[in-house]
PDB file of N, CA and C in Angstrom:
ATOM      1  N   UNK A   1       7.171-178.818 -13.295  1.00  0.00           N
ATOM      2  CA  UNK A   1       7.167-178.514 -14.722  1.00  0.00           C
ATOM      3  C   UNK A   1       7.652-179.719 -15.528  1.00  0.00           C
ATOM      4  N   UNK A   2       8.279-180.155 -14.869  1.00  0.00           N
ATOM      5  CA  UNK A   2       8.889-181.729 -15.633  1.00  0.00           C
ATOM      6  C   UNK A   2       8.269-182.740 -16.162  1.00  0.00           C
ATOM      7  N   UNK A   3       7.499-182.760 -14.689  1.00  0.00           N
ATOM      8  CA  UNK A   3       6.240-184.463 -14.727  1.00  0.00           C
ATOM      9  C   UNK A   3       5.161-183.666 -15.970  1.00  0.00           C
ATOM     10  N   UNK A   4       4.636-182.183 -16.032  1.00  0.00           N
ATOM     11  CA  UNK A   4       3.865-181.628 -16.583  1.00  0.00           C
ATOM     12  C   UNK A   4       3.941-182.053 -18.400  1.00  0.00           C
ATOM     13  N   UNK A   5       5.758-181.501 -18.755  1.00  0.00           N
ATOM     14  CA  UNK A   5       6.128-181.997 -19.813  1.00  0.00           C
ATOM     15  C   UNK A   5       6.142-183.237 -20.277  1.00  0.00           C
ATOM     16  N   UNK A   6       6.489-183.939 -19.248  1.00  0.00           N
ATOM     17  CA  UNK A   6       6.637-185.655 -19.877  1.00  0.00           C
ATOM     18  C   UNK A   6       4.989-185.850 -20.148  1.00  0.00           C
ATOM     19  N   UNK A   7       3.918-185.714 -19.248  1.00  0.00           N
ATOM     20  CA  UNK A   7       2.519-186.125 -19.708  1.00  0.00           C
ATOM     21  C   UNK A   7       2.315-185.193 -20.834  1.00  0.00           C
ATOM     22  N   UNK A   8       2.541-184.735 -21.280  1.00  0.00           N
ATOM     23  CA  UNK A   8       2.384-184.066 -22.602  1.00  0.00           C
ATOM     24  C   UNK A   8       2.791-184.513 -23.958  1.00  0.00           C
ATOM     25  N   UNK A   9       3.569-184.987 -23.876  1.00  0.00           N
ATOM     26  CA  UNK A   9       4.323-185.833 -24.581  1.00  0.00           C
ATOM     27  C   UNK A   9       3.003-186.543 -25.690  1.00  0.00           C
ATOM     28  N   UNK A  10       3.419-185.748 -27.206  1.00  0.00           N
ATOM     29  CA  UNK A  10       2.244-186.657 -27.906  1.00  0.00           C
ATOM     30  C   UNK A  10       2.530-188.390 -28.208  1.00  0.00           C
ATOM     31  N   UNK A  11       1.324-188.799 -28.274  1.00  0.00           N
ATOM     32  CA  UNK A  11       1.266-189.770 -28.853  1.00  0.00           C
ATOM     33  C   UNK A  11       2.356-190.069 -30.525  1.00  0.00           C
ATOM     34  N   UNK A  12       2.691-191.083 -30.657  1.00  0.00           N
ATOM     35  CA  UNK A  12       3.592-191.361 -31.607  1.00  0.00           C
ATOM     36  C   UNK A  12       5.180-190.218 -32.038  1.00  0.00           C
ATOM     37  N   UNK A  13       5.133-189.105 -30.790  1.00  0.00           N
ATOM     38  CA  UNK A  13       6.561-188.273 -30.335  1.00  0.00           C
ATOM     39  C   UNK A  13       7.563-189.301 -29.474  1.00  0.00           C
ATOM     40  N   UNK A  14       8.439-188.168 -30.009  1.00  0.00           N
ATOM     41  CA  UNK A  14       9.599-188.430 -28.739  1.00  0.00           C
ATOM     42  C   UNK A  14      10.226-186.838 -28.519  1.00  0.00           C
ATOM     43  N   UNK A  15      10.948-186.723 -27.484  1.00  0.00           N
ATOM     44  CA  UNK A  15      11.935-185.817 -27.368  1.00  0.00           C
ATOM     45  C   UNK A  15      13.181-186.321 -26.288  1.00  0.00           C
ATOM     46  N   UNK A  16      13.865-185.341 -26.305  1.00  0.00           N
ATOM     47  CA  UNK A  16      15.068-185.873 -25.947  1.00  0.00           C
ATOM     48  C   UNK A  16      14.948-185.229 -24.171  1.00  0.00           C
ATOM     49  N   UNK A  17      16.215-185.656 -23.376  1.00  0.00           N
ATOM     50  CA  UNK A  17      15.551-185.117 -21.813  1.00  0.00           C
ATOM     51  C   UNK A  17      16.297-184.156 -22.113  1.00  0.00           C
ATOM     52  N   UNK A  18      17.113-183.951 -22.708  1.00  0.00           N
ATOM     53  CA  UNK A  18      17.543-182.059 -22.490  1.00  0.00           C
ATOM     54  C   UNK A  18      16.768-181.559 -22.637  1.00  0.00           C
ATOM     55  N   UNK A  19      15.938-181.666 -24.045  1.00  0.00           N
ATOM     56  CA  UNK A  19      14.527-180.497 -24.151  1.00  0.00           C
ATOM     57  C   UNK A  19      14.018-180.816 -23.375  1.00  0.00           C
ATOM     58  N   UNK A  20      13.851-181.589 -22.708  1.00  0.00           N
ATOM     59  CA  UNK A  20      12.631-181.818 -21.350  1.00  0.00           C
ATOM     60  C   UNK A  20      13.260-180.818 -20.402  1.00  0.00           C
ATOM     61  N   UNK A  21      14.207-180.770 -20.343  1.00  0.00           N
ATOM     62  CA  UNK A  21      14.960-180.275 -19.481  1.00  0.00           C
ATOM     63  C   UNK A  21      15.073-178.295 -19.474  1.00  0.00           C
ATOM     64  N   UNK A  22      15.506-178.459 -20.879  1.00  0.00           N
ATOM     65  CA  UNK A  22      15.620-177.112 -21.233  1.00  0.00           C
ATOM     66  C   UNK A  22      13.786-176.184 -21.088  1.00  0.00           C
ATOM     67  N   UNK A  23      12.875-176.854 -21.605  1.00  0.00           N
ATOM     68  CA  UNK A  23      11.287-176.599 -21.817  1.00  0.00           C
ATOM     69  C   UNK A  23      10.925-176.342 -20.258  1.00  0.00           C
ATOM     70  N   UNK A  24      11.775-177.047 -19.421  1.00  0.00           N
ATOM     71  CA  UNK A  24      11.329-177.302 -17.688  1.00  0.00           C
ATOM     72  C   UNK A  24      11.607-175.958 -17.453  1.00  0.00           C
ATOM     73  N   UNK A  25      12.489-175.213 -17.686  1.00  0.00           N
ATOM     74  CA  UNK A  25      13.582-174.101 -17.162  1.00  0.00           C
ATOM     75  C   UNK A  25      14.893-174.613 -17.071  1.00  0.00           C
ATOM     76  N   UNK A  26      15.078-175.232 -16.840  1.00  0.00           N
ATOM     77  CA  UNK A  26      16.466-176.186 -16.171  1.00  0.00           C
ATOM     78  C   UNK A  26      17.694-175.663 -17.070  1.00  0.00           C
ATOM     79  N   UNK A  27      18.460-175.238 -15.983  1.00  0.00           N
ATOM     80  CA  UNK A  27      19.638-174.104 -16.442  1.00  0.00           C
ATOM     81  C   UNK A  27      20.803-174.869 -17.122  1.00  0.00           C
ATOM     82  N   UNK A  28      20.801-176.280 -16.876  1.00  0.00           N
ATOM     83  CA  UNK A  28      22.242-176.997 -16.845  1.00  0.00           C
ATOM     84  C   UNK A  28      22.279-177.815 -18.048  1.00  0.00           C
ATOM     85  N   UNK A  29      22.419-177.854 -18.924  1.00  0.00           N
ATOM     86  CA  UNK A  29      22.028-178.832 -20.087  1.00  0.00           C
ATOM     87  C   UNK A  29      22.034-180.415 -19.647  1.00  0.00           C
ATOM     88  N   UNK A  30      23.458-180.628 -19.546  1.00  0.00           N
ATOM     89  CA  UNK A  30      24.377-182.043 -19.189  1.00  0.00           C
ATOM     90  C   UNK A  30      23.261-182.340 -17.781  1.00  0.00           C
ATOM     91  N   UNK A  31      23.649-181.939 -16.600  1.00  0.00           N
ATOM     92  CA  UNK A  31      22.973-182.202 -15.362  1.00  0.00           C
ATOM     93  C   UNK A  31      21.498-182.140 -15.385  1.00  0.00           C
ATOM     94  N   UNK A  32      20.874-181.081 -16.000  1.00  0.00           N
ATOM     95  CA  UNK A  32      19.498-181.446 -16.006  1.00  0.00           C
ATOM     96  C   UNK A  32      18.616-182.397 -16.860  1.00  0.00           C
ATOM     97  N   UNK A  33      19.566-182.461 -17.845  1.00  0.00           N
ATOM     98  CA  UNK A  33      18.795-184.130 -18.732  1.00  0.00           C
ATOM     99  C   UNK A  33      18.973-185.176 -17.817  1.00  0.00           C
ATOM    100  N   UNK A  34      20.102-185.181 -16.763  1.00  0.00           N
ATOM    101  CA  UNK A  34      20.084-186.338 -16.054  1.00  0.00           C
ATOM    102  C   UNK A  34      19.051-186.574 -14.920  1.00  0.00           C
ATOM    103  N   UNK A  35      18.444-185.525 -14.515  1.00  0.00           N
ATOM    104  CA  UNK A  35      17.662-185.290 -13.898  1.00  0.00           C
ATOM    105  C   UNK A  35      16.029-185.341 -14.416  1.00  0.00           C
ATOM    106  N   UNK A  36      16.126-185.223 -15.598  1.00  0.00           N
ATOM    107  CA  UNK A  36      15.169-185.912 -16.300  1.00  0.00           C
ATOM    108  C   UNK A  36      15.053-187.445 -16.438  1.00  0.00           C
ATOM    109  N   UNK A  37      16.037-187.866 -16.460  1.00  0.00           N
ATOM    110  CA  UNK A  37      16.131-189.090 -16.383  1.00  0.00           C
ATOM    111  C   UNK A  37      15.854-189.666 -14.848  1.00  0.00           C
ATOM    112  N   UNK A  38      16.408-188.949 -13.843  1.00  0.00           N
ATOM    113  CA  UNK A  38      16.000-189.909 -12.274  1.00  0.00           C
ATOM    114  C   UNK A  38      14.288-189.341 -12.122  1.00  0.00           C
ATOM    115  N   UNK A  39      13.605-188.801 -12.808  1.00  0.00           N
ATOM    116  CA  UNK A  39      12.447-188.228 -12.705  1.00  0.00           C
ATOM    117  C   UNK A  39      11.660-189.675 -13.282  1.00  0.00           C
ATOM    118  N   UNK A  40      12.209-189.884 -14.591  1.00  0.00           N
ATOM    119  CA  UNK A  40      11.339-190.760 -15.309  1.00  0.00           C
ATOM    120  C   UNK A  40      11.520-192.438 -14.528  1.00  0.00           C
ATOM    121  N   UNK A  41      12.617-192.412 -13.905  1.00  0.00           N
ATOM    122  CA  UNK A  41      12.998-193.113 -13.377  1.00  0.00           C
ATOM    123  C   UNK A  41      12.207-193.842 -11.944  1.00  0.00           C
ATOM    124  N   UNK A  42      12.189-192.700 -11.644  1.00  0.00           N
ATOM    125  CA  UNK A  42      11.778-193.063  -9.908  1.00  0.00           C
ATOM    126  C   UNK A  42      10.194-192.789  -9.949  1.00  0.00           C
ATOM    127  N   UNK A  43       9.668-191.645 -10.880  1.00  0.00           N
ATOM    128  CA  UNK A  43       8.296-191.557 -10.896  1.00  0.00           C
ATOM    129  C   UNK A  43       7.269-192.282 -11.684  1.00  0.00           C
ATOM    130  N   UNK A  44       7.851-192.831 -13.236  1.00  0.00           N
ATOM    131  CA  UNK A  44       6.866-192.950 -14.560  1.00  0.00           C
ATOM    132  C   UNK A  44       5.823-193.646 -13.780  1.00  0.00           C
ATOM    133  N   UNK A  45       5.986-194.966 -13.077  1.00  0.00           N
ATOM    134  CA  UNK A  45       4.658-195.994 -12.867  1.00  0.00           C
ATOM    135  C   UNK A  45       3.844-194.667 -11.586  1.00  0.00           C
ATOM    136  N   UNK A  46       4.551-194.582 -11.106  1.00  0.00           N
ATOM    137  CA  UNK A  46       3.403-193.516 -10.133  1.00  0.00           C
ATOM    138  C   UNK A  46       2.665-192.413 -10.866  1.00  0.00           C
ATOM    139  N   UNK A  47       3.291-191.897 -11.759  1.00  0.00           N
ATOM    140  CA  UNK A  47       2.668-190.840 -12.544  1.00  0.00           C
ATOM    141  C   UNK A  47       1.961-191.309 -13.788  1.00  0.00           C
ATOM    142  N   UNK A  48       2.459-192.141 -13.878  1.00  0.00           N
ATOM    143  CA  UNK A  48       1.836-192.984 -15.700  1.00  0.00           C
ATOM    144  C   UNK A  48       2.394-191.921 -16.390  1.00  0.00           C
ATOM    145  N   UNK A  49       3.973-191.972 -16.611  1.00  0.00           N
ATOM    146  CA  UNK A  49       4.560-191.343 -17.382  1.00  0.00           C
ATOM    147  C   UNK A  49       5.323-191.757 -18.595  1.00  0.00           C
ATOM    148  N   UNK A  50       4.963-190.973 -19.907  1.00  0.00           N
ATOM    149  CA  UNK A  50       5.248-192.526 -20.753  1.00  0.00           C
ATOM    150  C   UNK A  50       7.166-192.193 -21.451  1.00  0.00           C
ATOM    151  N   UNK A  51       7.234-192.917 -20.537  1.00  0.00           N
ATOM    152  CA  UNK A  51       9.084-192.441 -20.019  1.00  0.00           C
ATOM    153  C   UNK A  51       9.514-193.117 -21.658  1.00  0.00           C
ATOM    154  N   UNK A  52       8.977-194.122 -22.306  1.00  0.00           N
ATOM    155  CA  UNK A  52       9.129-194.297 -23.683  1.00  0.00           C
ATOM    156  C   UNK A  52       9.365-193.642 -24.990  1.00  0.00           C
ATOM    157  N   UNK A  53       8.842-192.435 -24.733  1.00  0.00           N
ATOM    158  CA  UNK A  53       8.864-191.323 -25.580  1.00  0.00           C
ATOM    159  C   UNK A  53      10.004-189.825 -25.300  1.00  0.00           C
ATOM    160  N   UNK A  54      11.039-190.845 -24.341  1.00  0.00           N
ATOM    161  CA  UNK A  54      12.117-189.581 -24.237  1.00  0.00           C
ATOM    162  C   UNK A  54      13.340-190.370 -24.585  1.00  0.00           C
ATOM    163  N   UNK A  55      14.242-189.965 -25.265  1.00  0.00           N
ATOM    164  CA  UNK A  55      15.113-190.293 -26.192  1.00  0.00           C
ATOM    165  C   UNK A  55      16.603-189.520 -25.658  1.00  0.00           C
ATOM    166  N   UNK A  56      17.588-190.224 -25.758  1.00  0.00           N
ATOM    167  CA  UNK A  56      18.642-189.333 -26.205  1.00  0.00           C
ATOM    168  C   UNK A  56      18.834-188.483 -27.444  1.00  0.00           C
ATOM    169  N   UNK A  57      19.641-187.337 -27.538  1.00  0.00           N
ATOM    170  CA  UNK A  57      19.464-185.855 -27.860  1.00  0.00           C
ATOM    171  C   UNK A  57      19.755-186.717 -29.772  1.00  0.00           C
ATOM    172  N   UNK A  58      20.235-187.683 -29.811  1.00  0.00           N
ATOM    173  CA  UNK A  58      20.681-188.441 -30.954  1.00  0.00           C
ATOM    174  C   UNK A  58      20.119-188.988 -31.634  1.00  0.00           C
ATOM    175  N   UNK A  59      18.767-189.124 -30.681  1.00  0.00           N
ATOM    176  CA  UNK A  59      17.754-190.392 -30.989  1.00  0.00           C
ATOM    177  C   UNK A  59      17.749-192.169 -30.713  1.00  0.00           C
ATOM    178  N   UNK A  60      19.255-192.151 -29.908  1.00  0.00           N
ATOM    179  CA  UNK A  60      19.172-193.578 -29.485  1.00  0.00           C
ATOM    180  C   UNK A  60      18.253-193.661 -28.158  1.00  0.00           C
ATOM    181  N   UNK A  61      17.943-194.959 -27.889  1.00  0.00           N
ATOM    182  CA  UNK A  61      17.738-195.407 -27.166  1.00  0.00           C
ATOM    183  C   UNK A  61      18.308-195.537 -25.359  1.00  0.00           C
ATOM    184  N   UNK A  62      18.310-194.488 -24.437  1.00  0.00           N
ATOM    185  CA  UNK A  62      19.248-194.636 -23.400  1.00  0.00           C
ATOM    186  C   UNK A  62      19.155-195.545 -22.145  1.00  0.00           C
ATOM    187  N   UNK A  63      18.154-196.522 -21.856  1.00  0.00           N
ATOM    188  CA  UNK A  63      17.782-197.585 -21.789  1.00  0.00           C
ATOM    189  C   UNK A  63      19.443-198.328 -21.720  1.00  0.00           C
ATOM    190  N   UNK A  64      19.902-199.094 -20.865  1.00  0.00           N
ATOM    191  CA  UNK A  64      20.726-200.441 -20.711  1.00  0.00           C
ATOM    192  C   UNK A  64      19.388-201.746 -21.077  1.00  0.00           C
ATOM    193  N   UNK A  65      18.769-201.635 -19.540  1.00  0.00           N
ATOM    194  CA  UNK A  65      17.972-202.484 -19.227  1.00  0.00           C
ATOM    195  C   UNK A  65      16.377-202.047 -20.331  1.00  0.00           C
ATOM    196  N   UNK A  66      16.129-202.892 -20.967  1.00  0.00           N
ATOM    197  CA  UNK A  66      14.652-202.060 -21.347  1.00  0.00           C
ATOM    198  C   UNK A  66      14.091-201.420 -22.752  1.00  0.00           C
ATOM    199  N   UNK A  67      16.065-201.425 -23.003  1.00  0.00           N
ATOM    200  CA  UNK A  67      15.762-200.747 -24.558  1.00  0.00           C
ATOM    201  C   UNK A  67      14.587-201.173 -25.501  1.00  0.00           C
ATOM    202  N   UNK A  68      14.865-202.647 -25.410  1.00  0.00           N
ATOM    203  CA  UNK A  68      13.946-203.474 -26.639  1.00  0.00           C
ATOM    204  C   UNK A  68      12.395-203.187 -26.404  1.00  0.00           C
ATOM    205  N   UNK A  69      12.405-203.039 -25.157  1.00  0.00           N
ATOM    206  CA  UNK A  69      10.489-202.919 -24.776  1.00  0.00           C
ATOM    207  C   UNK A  69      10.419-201.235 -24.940  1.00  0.00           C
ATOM    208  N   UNK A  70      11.443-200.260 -25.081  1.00  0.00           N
ATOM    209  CA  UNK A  70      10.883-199.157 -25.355  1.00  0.00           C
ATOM    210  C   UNK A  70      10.626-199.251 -26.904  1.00  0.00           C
ATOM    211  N   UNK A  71      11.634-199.562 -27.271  1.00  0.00           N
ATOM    212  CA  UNK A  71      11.785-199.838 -28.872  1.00  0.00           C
ATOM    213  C   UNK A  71      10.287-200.048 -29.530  1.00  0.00           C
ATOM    214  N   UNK A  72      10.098-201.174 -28.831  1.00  0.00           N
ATOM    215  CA  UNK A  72       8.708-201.877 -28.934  1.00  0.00           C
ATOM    216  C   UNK A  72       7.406-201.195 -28.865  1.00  0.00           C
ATOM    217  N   UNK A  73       7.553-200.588 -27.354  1.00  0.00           N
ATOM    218  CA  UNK A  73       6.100-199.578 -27.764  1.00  0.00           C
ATOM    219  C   UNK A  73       6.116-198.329 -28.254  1.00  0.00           C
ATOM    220  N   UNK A  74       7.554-197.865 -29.268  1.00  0.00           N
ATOM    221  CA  UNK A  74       7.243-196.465 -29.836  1.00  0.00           C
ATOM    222  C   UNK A  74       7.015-197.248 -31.127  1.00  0.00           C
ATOM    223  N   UNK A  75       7.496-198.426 -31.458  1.00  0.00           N
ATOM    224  CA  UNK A  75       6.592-198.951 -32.675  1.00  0.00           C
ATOM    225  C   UNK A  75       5.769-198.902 -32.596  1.00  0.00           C
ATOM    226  N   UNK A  76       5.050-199.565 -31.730  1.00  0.00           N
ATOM    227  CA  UNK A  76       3.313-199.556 -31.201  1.00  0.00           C
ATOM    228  C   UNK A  76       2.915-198.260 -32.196  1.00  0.00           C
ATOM    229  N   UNK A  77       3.318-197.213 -31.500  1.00  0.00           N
ATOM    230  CA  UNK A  77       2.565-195.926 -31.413  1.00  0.00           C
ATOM    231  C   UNK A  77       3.035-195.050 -33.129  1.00  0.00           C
ATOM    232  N   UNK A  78       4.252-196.181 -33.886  1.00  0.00           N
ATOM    233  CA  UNK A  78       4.428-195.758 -35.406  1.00  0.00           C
ATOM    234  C   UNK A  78       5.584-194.774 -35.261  1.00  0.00           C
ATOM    235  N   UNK A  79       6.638-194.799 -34.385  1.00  0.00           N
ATOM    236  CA  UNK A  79       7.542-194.485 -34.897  1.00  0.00           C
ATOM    237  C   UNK A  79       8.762-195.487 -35.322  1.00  0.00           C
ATOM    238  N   UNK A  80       9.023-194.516 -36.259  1.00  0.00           N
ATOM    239  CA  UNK A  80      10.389-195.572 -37.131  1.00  0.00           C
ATOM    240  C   UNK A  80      11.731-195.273 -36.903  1.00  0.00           C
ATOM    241  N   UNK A  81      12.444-195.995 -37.064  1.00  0.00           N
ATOM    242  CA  UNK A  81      13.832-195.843 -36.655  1.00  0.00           C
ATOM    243  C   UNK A  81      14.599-196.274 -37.742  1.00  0.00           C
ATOM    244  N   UNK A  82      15.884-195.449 -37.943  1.00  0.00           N
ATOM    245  CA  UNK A  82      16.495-195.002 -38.645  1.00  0.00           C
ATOM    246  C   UNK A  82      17.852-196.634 -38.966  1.00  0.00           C
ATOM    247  N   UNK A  83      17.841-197.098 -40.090  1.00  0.00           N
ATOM    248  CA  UNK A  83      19.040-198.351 -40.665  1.00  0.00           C
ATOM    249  C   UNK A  83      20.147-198.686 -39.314  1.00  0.00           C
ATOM    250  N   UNK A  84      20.535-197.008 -39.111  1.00  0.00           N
ATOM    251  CA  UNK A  84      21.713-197.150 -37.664  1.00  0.00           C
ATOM    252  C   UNK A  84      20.754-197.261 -36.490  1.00  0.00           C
ATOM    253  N   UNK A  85      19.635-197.434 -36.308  1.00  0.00           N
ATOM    254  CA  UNK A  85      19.084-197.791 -35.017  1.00  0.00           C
ATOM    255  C   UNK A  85      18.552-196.874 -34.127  1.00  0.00           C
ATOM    256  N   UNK A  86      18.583-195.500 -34.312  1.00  0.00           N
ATOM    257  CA  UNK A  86      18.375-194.149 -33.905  1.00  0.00           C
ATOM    258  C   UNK A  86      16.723-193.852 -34.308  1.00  0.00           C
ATOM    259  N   UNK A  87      15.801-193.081 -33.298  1.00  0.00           N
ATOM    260  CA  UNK A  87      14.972-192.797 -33.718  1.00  0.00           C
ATOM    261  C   UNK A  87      14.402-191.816 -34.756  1.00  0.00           C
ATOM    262  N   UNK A  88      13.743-191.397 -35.832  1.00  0.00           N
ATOM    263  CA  UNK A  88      14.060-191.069 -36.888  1.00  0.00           C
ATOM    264  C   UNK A  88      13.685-189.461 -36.429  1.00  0.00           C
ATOM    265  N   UNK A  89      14.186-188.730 -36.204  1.00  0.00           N
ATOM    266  CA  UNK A  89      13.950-187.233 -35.530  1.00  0.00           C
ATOM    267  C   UNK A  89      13.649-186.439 -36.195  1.00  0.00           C
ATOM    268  N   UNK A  90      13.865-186.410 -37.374  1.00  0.00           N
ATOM    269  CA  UNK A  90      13.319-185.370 -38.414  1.00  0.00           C
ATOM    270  C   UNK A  90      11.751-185.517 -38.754  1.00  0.00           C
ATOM    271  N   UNK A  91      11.007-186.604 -38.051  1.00  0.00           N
ATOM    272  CA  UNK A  91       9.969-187.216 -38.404  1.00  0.00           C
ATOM    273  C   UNK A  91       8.529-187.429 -37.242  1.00  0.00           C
ATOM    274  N   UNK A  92       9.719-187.978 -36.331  1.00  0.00           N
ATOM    275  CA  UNK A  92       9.175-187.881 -35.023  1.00  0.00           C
ATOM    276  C   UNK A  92       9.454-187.327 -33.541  1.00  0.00           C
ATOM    277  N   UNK A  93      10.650-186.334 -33.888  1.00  0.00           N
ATOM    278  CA  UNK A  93      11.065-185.929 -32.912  1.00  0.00           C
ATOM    279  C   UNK A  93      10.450-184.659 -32.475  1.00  0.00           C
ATOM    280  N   UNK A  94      10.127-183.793 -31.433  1.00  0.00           N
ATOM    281  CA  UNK A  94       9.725-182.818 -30.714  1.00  0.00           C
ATOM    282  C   UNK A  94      11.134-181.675 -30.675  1.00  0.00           C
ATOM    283  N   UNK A  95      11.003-180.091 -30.699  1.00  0.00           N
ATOM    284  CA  UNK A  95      11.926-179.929 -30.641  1.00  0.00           C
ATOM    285  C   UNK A  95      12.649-178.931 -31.812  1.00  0.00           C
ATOM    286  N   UNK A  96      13.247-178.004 -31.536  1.00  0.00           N
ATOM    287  CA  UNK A  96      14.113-177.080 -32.954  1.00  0.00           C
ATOM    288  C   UNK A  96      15.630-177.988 -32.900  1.00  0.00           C
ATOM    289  N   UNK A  97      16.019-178.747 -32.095  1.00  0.00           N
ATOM    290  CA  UNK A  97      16.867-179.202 -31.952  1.00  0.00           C
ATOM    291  C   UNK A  97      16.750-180.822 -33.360  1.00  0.00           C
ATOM    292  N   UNK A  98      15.141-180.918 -33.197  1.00  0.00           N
ATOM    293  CA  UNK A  98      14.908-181.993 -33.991  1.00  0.00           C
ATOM    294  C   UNK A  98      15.187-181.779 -35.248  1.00  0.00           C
ATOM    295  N   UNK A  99      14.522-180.510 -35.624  1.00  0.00           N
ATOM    296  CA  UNK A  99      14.067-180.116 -36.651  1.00  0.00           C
ATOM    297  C   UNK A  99      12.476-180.432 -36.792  1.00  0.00           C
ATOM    298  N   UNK A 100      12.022-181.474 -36.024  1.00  0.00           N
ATOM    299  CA  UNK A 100      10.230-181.941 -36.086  1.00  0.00           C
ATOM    300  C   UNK A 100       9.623-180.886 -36.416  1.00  0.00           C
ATOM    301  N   UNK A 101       9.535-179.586 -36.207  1.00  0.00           N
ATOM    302  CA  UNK A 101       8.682-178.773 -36.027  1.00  0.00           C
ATOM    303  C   UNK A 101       8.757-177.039 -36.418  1.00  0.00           C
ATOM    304  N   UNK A 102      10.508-177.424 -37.615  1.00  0.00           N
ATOM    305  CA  UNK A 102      11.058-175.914 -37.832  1.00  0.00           C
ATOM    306  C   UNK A 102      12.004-175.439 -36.736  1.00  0.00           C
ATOM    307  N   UNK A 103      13.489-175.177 -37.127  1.00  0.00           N
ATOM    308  CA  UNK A 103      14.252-174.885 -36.499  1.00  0.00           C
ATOM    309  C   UNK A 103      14.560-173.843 -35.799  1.00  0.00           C
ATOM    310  N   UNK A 104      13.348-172.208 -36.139  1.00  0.00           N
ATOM    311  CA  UNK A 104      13.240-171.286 -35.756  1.00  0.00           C
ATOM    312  C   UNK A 104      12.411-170.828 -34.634  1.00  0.00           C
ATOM    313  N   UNK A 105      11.721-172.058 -33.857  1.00  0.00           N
ATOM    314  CA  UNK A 105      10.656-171.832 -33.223  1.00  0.00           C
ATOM    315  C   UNK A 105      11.299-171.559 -32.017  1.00  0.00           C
ATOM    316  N   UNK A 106      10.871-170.859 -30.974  1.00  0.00           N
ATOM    317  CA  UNK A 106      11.278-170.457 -29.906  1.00  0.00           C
ATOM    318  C   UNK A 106      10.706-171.180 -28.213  1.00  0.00           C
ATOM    319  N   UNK A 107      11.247-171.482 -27.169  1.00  0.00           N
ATOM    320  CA  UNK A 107      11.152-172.258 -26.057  1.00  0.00           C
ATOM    321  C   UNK A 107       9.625-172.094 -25.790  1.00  0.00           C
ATOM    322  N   UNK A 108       8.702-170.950 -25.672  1.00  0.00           N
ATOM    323  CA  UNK A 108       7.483-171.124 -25.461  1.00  0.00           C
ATOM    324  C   UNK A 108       6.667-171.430 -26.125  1.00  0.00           C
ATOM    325  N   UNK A 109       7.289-171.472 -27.737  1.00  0.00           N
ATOM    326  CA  UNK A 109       6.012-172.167 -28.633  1.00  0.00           C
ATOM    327  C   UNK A 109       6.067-173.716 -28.862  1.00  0.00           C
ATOM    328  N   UNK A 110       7.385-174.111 -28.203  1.00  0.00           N
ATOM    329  CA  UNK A 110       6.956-175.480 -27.787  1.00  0.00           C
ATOM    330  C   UNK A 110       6.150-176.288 -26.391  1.00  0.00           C
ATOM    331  N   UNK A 111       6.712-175.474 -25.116  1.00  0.00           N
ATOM    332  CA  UNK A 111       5.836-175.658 -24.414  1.00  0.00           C
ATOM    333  C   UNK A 111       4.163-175.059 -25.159  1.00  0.00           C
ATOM    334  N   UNK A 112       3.671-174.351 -25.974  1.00  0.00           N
ATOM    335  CA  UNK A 112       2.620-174.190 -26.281  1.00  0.00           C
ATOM    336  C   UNK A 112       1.767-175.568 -26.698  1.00  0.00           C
ATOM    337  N   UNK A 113       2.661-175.642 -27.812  1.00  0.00           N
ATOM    338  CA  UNK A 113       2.718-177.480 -28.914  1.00  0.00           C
ATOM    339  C   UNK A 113       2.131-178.084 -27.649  1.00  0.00           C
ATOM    340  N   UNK A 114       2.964-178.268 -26.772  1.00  0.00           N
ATOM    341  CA  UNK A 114       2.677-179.811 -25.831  1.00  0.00           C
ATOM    342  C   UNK A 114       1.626-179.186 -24.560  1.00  0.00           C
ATOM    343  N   UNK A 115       1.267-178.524 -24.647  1.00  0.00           N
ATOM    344  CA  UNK A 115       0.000-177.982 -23.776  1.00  0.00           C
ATOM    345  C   UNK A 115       1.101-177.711 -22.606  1.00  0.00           C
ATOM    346  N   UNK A 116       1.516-176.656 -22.221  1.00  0.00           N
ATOM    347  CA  UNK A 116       2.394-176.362 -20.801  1.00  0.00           C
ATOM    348  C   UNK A 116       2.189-175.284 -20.499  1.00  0.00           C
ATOM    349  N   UNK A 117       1.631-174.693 -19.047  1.00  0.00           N
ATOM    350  CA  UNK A 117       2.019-173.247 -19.090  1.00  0.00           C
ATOM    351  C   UNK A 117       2.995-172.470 -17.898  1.00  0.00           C
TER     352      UNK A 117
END
């Protein structure tokens, strides 16, 4: 359900790996975003996963190594980032957590949004 979500992932989005996490099923908030993360980690080039478009829950960048080239291709794709450096979430973020999409929407009408079943 994970790899399913991340290829879903629209063009010029982001979301954060908790919602990846939370959208997966994944019971644990803290532990399963991290697990989103060794996913994007160990799989993206095998899966062509565009690990670029997942964000911390804040909108920074969680990247040590790499930040600048993610930075880089969510410009590509037109998203903007916010004076403090954060991706602009109200705009381009995925998510009731974002606000992207209305704060009332419920866990399956976002897996709906991103094609998941």
């Amino acid at each position: 359900m994970i790899l399913e979500l991340l290829r879903s992932i629209p063009y010029g989005r982001v979301i954060s790996y908790g919602k990846v996490a939370e959208l997966a099923g994944c019971p644990r908030a803290g532990a399963d975003a991290r697990r989103v993360a060794r996913v994007l980690h160990s799989m993206s080039k095998k899966h062509a996963l565009p690990w670029w478009r997942v964000v911390k829950k804040d909108g920074s960048i969680g990247l040590k190594d790499g930040g600048e080239l993610q930075r880089r291709l969510l410009r590509e794709e037109g998203v903007e980032f916010l004076p403090s450096g954060e991706v602009d979430l109200g705009r381009f973020g995925i998510g009731p957590d974002f606000g992207g999409f209305g704060p009332a929407a419920e866990l399956d009408d976002w897996a709906d949004y991103l094609g998941v079943k």
